[in-house]
C-alpha atoms as a PDB file:
ATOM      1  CA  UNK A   1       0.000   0.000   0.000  1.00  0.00           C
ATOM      2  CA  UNK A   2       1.261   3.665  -0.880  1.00  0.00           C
ATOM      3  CA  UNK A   3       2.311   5.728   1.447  1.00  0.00           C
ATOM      4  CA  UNK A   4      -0.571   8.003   2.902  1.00  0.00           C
ATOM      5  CA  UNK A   5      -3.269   6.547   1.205  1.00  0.00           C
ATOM      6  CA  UNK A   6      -6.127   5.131   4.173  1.00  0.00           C
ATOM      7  CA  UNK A   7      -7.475   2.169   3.399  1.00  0.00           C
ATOM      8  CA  UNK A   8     -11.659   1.876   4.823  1.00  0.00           C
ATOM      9  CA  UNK A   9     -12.595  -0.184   6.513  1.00  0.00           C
ATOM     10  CA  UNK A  10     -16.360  -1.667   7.661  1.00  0.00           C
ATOM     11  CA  UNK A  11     -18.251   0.343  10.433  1.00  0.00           C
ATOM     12  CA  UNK A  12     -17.844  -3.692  12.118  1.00  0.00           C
ATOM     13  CA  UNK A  13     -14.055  -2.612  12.689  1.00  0.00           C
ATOM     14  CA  UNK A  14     -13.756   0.489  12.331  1.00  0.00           C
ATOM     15  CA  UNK A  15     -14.070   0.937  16.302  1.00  0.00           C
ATOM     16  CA  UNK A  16     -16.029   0.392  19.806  1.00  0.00           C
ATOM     17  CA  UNK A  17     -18.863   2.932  18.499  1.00  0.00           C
ATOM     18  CA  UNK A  18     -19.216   0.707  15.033  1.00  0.00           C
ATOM     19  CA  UNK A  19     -19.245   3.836  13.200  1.00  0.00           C
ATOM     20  CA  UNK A  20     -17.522   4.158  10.427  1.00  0.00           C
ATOM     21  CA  UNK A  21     -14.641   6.244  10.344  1.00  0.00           C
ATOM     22  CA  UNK A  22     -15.335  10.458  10.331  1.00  0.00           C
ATOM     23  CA  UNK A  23     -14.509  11.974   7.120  1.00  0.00           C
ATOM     24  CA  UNK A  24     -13.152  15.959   6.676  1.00  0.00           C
ATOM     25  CA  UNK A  25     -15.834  17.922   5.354  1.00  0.00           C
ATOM     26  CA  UNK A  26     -15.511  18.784   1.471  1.00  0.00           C
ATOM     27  CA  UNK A  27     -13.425  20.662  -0.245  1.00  0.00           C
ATOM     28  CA  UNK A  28     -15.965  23.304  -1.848  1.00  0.00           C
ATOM     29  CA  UNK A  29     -16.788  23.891   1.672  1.00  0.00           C
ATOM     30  CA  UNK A  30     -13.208  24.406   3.133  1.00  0.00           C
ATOM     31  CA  UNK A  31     -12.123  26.649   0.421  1.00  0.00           C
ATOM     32  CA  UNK A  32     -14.886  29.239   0.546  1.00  0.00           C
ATOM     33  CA  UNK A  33     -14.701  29.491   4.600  1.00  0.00           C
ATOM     34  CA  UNK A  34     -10.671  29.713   3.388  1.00  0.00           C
ATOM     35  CA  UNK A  35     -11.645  32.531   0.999  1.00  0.00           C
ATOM     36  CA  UNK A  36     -14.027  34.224   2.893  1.00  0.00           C
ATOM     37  CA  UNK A  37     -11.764  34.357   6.593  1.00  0.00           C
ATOM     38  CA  UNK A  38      -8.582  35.544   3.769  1.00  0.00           C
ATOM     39  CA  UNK A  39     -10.861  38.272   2.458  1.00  0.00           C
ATOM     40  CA  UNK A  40     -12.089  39.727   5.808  1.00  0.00           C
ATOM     41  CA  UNK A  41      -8.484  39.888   7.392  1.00  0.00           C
ATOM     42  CA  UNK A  42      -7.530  41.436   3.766  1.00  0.00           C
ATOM     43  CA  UNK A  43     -10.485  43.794   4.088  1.00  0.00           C
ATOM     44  CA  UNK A  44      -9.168  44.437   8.224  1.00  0.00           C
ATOM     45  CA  UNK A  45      -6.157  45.407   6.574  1.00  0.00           C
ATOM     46  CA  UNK A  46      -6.785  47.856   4.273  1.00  0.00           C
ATOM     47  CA  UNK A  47      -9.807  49.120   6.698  1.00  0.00           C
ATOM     48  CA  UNK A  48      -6.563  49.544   8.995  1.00  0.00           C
ATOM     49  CA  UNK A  49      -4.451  51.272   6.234  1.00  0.00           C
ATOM     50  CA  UNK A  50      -7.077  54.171   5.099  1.00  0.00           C
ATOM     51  CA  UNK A  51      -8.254  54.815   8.790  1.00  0.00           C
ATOM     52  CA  UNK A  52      -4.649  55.222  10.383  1.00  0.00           C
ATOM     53  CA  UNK A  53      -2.513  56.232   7.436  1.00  0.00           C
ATOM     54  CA  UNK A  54      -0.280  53.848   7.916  1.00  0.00           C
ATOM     55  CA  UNK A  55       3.103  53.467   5.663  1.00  0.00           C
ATOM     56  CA  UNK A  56       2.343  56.623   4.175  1.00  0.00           C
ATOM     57  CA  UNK A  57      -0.948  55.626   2.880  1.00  0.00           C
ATOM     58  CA  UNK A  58      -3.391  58.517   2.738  1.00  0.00           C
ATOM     59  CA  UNK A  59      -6.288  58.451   4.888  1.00  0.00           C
ATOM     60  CA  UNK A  60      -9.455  57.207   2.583  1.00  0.00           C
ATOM     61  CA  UNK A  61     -13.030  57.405   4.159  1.00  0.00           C
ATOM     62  CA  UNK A  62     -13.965  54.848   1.987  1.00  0.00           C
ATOM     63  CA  UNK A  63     -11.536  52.119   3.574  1.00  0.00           C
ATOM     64  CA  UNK A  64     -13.730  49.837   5.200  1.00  0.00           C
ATOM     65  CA  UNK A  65     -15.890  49.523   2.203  1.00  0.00           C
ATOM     66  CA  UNK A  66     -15.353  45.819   1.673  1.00  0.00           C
ATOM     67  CA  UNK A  67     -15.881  45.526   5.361  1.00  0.00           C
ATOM     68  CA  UNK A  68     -19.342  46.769   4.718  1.00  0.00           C
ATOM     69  CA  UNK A  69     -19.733  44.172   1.651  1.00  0.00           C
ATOM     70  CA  UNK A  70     -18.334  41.404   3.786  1.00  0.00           C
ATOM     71  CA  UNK A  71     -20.727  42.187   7.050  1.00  0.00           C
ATOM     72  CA  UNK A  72     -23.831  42.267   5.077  1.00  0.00           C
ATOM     73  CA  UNK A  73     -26.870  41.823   6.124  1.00  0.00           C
ATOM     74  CA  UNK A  74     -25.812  42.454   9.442  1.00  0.00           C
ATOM     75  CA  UNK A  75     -23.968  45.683   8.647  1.00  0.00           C
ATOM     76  CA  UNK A  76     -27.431  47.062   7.053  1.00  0.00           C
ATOM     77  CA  UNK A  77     -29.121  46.362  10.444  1.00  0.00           C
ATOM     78  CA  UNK A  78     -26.555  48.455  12.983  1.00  0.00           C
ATOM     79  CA  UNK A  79     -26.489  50.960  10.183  1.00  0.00           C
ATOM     80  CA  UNK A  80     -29.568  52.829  11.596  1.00  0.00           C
ATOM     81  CA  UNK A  81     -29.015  52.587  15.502  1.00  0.00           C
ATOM     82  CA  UNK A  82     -26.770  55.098  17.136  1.00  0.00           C
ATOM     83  CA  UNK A  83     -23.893  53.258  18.234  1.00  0.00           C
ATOM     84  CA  UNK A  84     -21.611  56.382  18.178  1.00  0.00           C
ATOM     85  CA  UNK A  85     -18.001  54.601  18.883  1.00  0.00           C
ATOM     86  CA  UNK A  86     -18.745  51.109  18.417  1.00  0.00           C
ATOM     87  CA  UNK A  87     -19.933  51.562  14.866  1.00  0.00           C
ATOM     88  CA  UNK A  88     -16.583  50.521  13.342  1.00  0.00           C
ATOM     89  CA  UNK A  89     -16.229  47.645  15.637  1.00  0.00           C
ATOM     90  CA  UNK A  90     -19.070  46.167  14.890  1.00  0.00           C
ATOM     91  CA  UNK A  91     -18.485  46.411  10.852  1.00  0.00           C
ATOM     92  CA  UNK A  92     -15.109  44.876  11.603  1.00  0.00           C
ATOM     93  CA  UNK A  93     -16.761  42.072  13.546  1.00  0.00           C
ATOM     94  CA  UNK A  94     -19.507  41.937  11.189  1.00  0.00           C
ATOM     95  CA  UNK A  95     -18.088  39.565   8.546  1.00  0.00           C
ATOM     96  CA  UNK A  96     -17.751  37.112  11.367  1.00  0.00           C
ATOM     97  CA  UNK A  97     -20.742  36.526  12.298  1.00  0.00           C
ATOM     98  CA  UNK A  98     -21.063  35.523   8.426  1.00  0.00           C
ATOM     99  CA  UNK A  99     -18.078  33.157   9.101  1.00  0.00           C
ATOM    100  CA  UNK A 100     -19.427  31.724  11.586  1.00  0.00           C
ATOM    101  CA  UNK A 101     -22.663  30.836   9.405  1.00  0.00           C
ATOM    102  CA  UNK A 102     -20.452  29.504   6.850  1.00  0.00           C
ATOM    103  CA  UNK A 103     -18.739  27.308   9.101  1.00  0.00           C
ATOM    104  CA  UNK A 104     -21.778  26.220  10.618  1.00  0.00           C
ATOM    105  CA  UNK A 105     -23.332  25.170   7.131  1.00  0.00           C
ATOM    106  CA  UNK A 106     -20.749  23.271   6.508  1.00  0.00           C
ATOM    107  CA  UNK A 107     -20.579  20.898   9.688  1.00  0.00           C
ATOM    108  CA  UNK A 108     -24.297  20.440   8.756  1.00  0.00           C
ATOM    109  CA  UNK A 109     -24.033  19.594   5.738  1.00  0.00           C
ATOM    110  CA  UNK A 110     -21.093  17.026   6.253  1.00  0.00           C
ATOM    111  CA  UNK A 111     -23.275  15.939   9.096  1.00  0.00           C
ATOM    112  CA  UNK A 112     -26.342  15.058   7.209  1.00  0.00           C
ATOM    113  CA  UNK A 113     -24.590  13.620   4.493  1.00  0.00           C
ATOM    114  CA  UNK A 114     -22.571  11.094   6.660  1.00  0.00           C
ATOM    115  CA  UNK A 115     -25.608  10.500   8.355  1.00  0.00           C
ATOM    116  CA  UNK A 116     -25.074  11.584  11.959  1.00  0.00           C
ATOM    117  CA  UNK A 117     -28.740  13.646  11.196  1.00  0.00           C
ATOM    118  CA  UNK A 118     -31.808  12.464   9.608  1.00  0.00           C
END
């Protein structure tokens, strides 16, 4: 047998519980929760950049744009309320509540489809 392939084996023994063994989740999941964590600390970033002016960058109002884009829908709803200094908090901590979805769809999903939930 090649080195690091994993050979099955029956849920009979495959251990004590006699369930087969647990599979990673799927790719298509892992890379968009990937893409979507690299493009909020990207979006931190240059949120970071325009706000403080750092390495000479000039300050931009329009910075945390993509912060904005990334936080949706939940950006739209504090958008209203008067929350005076916490307002860029919360659009930098928007886009994880969104992560946090996406993670969570995914352990569903590789739930129901290995059959842990009917």
């Amino acid at each position: 047998m090649a080195r690091g392939h994993r050979r099955h084996l029956p849920a009979s023994v495959s251990g004590a519980s006699g369930r087969p063994p647990r599979r990673r989740p799927g790719w298509a999941c892992r890379i968009a929760v990937v893409l979507f964590a690299l493009g909020w600390l990207g979006a931190g970033f240059v949120f970071m950049l325009g706000t403080t002016g750092l390495f000479g960058v000039p300050r931009d109002p329009l910075s945390g744009v993509y912060l904005v884009v990334l936080g949706l829908p939940w950006t739209a709803i504090a958008a209203p309320l008067p929350l005076g200094p916490l307002g860029p908090v919360i659009g930098v901590a928007a886009p994880g509540v969104n992560l946090a979805i996406l993670v969570a769809l995914c352990r569903l999903r590789h739930r129901r489809r290995e059959g842990y939930l009917t």
